[in-house]
N, C-alpha and C. Protein backbone atom coordinates (compact mmCIF):
# COMPACT_ATOMS: atom_id res chain seq x y z
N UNK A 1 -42.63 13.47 -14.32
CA UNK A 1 -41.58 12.71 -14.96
C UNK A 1 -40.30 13.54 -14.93
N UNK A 2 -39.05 13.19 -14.42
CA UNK A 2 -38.08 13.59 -14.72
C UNK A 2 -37.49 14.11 -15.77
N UNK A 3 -36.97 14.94 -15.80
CA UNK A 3 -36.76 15.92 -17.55
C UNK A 3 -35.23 14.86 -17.36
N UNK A 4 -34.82 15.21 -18.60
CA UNK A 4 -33.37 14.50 -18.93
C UNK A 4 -32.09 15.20 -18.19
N UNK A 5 -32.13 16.00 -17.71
CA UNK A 5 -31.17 16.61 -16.92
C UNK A 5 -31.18 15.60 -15.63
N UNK A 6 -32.38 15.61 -14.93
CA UNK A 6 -31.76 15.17 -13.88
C UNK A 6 -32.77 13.59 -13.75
N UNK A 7 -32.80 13.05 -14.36
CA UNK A 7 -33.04 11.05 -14.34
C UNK A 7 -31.91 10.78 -14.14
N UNK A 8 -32.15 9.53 -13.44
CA UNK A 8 -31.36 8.96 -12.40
C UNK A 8 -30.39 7.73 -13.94
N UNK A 9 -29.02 7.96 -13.69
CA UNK A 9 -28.20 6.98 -14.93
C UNK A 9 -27.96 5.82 -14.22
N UNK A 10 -27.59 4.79 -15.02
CA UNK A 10 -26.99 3.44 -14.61
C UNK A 10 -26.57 3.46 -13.39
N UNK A 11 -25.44 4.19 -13.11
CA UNK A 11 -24.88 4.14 -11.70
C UNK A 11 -26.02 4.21 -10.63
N UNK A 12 -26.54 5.53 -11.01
CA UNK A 12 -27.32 5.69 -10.32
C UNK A 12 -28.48 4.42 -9.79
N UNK A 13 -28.92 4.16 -10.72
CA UNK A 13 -29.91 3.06 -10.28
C UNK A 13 -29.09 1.87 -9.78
N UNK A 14 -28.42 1.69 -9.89
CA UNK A 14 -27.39 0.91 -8.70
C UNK A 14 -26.93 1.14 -7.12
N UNK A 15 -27.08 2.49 -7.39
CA UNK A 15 -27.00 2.88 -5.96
C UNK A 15 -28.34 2.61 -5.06
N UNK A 16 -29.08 3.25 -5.98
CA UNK A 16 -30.81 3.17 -5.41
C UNK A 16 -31.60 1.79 -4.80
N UNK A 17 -30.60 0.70 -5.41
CA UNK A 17 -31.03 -0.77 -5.45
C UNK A 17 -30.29 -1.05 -4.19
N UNK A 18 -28.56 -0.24 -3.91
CA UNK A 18 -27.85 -0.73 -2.71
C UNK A 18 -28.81 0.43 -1.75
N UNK A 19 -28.86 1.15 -1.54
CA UNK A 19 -29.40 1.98 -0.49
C UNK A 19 -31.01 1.13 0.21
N UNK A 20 -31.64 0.54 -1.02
CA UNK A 20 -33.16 -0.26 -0.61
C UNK A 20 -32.47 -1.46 0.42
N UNK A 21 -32.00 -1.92 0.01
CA UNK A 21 -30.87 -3.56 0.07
C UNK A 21 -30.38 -3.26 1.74
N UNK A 22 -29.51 -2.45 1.74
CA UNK A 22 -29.32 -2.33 3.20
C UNK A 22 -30.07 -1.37 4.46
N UNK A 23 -30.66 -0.72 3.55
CA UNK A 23 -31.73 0.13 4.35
C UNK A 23 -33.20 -1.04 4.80
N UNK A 24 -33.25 -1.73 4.09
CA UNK A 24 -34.30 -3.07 4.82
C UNK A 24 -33.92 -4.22 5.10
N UNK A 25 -32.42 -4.36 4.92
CA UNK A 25 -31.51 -5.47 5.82
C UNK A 25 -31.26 -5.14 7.40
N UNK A 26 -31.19 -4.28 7.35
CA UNK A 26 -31.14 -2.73 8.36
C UNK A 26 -32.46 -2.73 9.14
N UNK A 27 -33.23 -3.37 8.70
CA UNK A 27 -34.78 -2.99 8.95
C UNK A 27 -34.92 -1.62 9.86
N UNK A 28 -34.51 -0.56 8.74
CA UNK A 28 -34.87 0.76 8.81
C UNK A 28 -35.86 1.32 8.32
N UNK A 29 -37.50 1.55 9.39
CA UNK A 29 -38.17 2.01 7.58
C UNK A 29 -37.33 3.59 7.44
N UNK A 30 -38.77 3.89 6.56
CA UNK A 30 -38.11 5.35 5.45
C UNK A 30 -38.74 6.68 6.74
N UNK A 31 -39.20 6.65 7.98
CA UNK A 31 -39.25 7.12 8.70
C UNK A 31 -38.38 7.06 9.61
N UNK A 32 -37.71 6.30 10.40
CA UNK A 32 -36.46 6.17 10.97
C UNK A 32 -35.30 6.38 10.37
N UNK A 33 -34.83 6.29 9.09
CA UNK A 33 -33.93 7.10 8.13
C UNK A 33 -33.86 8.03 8.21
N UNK A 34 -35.08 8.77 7.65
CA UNK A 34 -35.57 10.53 7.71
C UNK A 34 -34.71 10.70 8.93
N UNK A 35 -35.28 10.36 9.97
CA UNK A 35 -35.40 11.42 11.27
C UNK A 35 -33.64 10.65 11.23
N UNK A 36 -32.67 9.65 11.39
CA UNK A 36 -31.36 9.98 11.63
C UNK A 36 -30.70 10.71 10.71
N UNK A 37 -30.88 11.18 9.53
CA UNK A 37 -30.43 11.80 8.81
C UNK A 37 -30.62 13.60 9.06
N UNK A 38 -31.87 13.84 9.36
CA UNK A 38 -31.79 15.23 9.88
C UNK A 38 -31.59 15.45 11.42
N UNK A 39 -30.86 13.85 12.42
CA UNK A 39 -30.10 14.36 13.79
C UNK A 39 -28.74 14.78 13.04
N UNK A 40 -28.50 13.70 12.03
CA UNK A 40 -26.99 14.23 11.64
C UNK A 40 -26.83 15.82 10.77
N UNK A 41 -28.00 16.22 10.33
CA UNK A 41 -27.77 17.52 9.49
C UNK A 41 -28.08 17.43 8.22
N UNK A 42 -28.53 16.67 7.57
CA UNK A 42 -28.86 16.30 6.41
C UNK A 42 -30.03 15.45 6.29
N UNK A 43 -31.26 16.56 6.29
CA UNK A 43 -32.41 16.22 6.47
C UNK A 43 -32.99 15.50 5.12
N UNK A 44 -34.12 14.52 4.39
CA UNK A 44 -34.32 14.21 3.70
C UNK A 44 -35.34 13.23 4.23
N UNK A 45 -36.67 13.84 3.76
CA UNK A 45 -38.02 13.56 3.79
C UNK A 45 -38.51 12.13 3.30
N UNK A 46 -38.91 12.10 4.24
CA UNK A 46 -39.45 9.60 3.50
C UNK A 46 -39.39 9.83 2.02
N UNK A 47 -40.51 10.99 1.99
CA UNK A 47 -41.17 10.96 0.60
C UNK A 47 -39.67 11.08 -0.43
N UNK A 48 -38.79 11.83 0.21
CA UNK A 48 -37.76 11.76 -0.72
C UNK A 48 -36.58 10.62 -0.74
N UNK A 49 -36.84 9.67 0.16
CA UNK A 49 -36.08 8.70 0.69
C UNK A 49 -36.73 7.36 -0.19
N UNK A 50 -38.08 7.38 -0.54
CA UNK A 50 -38.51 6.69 -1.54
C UNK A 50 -38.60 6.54 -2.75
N UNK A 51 -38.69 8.08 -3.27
CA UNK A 51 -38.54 8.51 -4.57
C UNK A 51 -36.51 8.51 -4.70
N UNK A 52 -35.91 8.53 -3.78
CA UNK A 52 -34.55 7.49 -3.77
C UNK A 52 -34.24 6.25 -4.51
N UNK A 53 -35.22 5.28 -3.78
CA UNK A 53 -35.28 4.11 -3.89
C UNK A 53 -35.62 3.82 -5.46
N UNK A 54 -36.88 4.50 -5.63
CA UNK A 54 -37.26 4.03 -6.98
C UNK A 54 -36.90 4.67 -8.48
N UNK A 55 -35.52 5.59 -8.05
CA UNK A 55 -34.98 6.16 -8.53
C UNK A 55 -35.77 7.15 -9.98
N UNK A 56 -36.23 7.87 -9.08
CA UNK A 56 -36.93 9.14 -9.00
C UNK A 56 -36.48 10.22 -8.94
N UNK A 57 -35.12 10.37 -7.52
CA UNK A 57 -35.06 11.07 -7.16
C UNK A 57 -33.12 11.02 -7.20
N UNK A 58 -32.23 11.35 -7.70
CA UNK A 58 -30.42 11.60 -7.40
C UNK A 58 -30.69 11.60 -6.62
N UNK A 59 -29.17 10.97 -6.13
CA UNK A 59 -28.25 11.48 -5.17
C UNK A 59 -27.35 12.04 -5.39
N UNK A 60 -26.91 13.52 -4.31
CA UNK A 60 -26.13 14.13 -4.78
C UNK A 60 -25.18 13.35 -3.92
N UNK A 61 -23.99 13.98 -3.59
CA UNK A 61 -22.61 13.60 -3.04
C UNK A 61 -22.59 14.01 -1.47
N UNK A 62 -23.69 14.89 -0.99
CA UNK A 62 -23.44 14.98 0.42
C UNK A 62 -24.55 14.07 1.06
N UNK A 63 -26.14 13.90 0.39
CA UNK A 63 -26.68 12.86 0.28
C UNK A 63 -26.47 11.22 0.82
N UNK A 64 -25.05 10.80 0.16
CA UNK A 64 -24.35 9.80 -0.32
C UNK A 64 -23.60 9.67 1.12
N UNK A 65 -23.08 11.12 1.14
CA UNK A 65 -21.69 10.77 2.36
C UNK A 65 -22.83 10.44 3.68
N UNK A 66 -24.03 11.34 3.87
CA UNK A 66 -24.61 10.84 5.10
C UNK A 66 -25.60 10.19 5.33
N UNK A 67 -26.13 9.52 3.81
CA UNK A 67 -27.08 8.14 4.09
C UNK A 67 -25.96 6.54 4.19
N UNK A 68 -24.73 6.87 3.63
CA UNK A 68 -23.79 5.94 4.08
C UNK A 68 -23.24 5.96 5.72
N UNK A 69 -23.18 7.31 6.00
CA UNK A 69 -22.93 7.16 7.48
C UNK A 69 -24.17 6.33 8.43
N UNK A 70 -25.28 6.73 8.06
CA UNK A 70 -26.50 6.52 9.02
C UNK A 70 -26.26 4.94 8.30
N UNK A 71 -26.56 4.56 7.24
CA UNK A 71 -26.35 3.00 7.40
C UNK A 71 -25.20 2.34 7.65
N UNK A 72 -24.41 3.01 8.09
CA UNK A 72 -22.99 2.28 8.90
C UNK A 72 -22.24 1.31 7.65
N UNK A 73 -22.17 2.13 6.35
CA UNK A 73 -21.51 1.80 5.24
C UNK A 73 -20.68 2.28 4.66
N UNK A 74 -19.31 1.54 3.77
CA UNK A 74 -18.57 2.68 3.04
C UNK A 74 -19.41 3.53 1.98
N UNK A 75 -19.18 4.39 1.11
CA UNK A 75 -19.65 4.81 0.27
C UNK A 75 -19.87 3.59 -0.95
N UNK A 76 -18.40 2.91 -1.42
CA UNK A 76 -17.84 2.54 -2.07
C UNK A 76 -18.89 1.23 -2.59
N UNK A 77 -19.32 0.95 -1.24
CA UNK A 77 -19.75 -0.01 -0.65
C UNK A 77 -21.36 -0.25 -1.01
N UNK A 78 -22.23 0.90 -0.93
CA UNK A 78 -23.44 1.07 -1.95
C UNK A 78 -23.34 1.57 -3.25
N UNK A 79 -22.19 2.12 -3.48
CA UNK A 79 -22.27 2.28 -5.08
C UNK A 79 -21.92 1.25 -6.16
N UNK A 80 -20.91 0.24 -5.49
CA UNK A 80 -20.83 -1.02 -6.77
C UNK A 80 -21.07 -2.23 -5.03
N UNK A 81 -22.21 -2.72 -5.07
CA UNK A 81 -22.69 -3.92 -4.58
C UNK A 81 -21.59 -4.92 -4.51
N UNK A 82 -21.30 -5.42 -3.52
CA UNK A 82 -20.44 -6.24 -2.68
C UNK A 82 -20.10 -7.33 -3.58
N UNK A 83 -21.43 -8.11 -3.69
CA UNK A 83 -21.03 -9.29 -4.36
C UNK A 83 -20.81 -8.83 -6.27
N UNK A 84 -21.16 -7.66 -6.72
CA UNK A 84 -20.41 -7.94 -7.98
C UNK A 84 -18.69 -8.05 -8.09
N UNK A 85 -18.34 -8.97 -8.68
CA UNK A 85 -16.85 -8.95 -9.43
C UNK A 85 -16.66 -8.86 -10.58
N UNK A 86 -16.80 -9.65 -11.61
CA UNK A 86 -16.51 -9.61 -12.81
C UNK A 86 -17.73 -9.27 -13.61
N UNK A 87 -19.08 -9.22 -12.88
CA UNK A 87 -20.10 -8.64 -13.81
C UNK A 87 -19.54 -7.19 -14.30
N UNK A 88 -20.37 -6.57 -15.41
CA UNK A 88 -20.43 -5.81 -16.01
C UNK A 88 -21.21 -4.35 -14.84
N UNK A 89 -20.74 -3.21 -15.34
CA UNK A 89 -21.00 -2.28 -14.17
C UNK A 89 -21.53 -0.92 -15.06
N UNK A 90 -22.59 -0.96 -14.95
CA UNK A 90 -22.40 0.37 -15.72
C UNK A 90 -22.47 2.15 -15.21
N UNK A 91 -21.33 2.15 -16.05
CA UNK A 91 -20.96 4.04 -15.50
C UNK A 91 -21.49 5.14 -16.03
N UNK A 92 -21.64 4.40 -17.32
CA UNK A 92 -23.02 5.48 -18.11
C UNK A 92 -23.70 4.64 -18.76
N UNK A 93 -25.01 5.01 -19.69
CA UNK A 93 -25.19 4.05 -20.96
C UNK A 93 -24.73 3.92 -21.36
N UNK A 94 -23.77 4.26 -22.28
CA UNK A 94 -22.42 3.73 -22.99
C UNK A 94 -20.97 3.37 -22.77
N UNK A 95 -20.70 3.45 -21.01
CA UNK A 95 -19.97 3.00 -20.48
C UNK A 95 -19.83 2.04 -19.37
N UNK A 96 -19.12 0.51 -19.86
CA UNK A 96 -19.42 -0.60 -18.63
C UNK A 96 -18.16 -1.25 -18.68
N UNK A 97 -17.86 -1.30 -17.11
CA UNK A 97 -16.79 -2.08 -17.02
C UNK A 97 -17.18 -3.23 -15.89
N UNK A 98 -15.88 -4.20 -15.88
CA UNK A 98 -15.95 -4.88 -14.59
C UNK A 98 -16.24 -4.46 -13.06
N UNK A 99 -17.26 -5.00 -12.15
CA UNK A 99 -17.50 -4.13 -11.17
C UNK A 99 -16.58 -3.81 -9.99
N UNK A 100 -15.66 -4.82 -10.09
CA UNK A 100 -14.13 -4.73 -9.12
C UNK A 100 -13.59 -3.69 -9.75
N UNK A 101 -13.42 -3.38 -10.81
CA UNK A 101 -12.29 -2.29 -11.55
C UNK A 101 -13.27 -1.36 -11.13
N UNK A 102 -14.42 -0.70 -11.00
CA UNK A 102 -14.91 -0.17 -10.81
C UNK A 102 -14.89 0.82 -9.31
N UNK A 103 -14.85 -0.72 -8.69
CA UNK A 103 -14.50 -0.67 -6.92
C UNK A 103 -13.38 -0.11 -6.63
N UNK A 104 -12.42 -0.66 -7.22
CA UNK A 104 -10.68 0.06 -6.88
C UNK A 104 -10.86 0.99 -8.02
N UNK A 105 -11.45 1.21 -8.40
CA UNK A 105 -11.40 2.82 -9.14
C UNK A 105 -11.89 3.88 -8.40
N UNK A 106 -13.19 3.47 -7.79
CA UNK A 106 -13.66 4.50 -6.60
C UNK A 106 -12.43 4.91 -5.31
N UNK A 107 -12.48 3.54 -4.97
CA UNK A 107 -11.48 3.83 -3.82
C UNK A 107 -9.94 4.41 -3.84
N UNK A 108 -9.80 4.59 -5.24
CA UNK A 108 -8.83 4.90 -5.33
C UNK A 108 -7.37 4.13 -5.75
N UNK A 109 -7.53 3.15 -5.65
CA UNK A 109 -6.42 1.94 -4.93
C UNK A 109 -6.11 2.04 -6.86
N UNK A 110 -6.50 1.99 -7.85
CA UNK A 110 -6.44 1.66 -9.34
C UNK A 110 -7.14 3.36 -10.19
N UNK A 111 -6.58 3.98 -10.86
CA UNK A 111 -7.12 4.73 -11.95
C UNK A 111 -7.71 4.65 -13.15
N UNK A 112 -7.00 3.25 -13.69
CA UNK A 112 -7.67 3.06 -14.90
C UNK A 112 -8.61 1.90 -15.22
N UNK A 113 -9.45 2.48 -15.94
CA UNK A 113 -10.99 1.80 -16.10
C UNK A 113 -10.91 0.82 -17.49
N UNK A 114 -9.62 1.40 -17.92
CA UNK A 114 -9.29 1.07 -19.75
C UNK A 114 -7.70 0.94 -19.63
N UNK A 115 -7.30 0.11 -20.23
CA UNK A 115 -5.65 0.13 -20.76
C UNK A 115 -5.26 1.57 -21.54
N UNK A 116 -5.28 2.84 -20.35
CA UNK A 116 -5.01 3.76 -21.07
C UNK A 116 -3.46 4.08 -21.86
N UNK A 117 -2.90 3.38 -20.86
CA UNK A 117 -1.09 2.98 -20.94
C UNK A 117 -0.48 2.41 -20.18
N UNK A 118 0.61 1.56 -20.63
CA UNK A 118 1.23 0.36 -19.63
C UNK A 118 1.58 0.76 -18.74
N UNK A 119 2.40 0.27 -17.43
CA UNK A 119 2.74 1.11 -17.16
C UNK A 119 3.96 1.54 -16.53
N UNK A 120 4.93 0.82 -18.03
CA UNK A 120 6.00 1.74 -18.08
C UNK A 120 6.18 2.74 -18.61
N UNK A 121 4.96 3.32 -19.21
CA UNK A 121 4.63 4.57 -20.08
C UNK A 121 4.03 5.41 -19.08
N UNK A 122 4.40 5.68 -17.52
CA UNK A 122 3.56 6.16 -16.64
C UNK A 122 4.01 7.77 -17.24
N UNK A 123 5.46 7.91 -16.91
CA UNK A 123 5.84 8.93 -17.15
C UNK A 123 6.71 9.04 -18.08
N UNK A 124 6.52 8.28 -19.40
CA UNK A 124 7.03 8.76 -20.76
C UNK A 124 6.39 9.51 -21.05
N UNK A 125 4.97 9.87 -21.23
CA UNK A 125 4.29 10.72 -22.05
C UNK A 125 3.82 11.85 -21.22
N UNK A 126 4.41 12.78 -20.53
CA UNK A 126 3.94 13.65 -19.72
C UNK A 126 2.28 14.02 -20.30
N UNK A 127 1.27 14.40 -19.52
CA UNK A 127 0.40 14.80 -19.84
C UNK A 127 -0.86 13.71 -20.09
N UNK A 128 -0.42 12.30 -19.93
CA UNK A 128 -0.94 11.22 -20.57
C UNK A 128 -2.22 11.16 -19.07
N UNK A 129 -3.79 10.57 -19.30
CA UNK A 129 -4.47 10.55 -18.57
C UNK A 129 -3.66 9.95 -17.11
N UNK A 130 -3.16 8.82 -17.30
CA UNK A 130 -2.40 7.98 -16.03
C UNK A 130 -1.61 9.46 -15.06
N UNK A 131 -0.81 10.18 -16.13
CA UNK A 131 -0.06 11.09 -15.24
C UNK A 131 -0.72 12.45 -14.76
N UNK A 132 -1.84 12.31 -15.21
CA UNK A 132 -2.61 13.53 -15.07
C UNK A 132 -3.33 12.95 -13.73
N UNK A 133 -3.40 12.02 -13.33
CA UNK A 133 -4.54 11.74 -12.13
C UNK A 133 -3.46 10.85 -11.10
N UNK A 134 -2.54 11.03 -11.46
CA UNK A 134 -2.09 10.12 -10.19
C UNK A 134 -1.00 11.81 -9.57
N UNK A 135 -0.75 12.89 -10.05
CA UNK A 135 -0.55 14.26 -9.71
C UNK A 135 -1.62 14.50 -8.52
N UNK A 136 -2.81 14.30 -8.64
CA UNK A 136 -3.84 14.68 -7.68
C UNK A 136 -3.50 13.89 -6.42
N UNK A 137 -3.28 12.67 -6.42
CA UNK A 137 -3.40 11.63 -5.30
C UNK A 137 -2.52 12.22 -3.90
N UNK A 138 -2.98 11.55 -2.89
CA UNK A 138 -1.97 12.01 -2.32
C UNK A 138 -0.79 10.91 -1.75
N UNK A 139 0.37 11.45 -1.60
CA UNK A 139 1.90 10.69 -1.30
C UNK A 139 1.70 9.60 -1.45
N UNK A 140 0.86 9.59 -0.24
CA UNK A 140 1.22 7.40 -0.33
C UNK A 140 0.17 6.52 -0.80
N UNK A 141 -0.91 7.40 -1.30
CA UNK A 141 -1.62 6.17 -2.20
C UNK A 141 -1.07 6.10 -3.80
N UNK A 142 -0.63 7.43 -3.80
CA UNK A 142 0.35 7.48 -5.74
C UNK A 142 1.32 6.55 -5.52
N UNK A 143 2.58 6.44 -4.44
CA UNK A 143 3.15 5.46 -4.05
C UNK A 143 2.67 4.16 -3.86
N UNK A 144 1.67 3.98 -3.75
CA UNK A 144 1.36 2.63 -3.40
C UNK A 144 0.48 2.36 -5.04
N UNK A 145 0.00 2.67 -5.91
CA UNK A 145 -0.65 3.02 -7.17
C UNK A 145 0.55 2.47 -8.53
N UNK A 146 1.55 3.11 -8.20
CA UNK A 146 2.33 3.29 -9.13
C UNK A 146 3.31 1.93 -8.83
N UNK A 147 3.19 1.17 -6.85
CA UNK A 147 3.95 -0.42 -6.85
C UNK A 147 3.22 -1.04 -7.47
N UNK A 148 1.53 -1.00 -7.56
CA UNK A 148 0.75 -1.79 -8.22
C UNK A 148 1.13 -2.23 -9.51
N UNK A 149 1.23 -0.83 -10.08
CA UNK A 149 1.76 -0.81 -11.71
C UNK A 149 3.25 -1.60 -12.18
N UNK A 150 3.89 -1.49 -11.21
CA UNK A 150 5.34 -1.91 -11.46
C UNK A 150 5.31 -3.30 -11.27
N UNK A 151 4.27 -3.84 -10.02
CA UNK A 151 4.57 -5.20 -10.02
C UNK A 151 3.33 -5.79 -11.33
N UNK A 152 2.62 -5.01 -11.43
CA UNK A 152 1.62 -6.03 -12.75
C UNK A 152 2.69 -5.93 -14.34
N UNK A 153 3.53 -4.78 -14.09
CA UNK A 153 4.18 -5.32 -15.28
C UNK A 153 5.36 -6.31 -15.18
N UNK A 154 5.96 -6.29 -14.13
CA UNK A 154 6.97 -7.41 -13.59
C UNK A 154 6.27 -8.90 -13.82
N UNK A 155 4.65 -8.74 -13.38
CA UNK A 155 3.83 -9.93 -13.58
C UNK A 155 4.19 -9.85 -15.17
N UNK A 156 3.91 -9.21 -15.86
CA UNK A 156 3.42 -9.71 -17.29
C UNK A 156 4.77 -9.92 -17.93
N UNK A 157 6.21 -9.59 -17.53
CA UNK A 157 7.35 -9.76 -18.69
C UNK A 157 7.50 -11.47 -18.56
């Protein structure tokens, strides 16, 4: 049994459900996986490709980047399931949002998960979560982040 450190969370078992989903849409078994995953360098045993599935077993982040490559998927793309939109998504047990906000949160395209601040308050409050994470981005997706923001409040006056 998994100790509490490392059981697989909400997200997680979402992923585990997209990885089954297109890995047998794919009609890949868990032996033909294995072996493209250790041509690409990132070896990972059926047995651990199952205990994947039945979420048994994390995924870490390099995991992720090259069982998405071998199934010819975005990342983005097995971690919040295609067809959710407005269902509920969960990011922890005690955290769930919409699964689109979720989507453009991964990808980047949106930062906030919560009305952390409007956003003409991007850069009133130096230090504020919004201005703390759109510093990281780079040029032209903060540029393109921050038209988002300007035209949803243009939407809302």
């Amino acid at each position: 049994m998994p100790s509490e450190d490392t059981r697989v969370g909400p997200a997680g078992e979402v992923l585990a459900a997209s990885i089954k989903r297109v890995r047998t849409a794919r009609r890949l078994s868990y032996a033909e996986l294995s072996r493209q995953l250790a041509d690409i360098g990132r070896p990972i045993p059926e047995l651990g490709l199952r205990r994947i599935e039945l979420g048994e077993r994390r995924v870490d982040y390099d995991d992720l980047l090259a069982i998405s490559y071998v199934l010819q998927i975005a990342p983005v793309d097995l971690m919040v399931n295609k067809d959710a939109t407005n269902e509920s998504y969960p990011m922890t047990s005690e955290l769930k949002f919409e699964a689109e906000s979720v989507r453009e949160w991964i990808r980047g395209a949106d930062i906030r998960l919560a009305p952390f601040a409007a956003p003409e308050a991007i850069f009133a409050e130096p230090g504020t979560v919004i201005f703390d994470a759109i510093q990281w981005m780079p040029t032209e997706r903060r540029k393109e982040v921050m038209r988002r923001w300007l035209e949803q409040d243009e939407d809302q006056s």
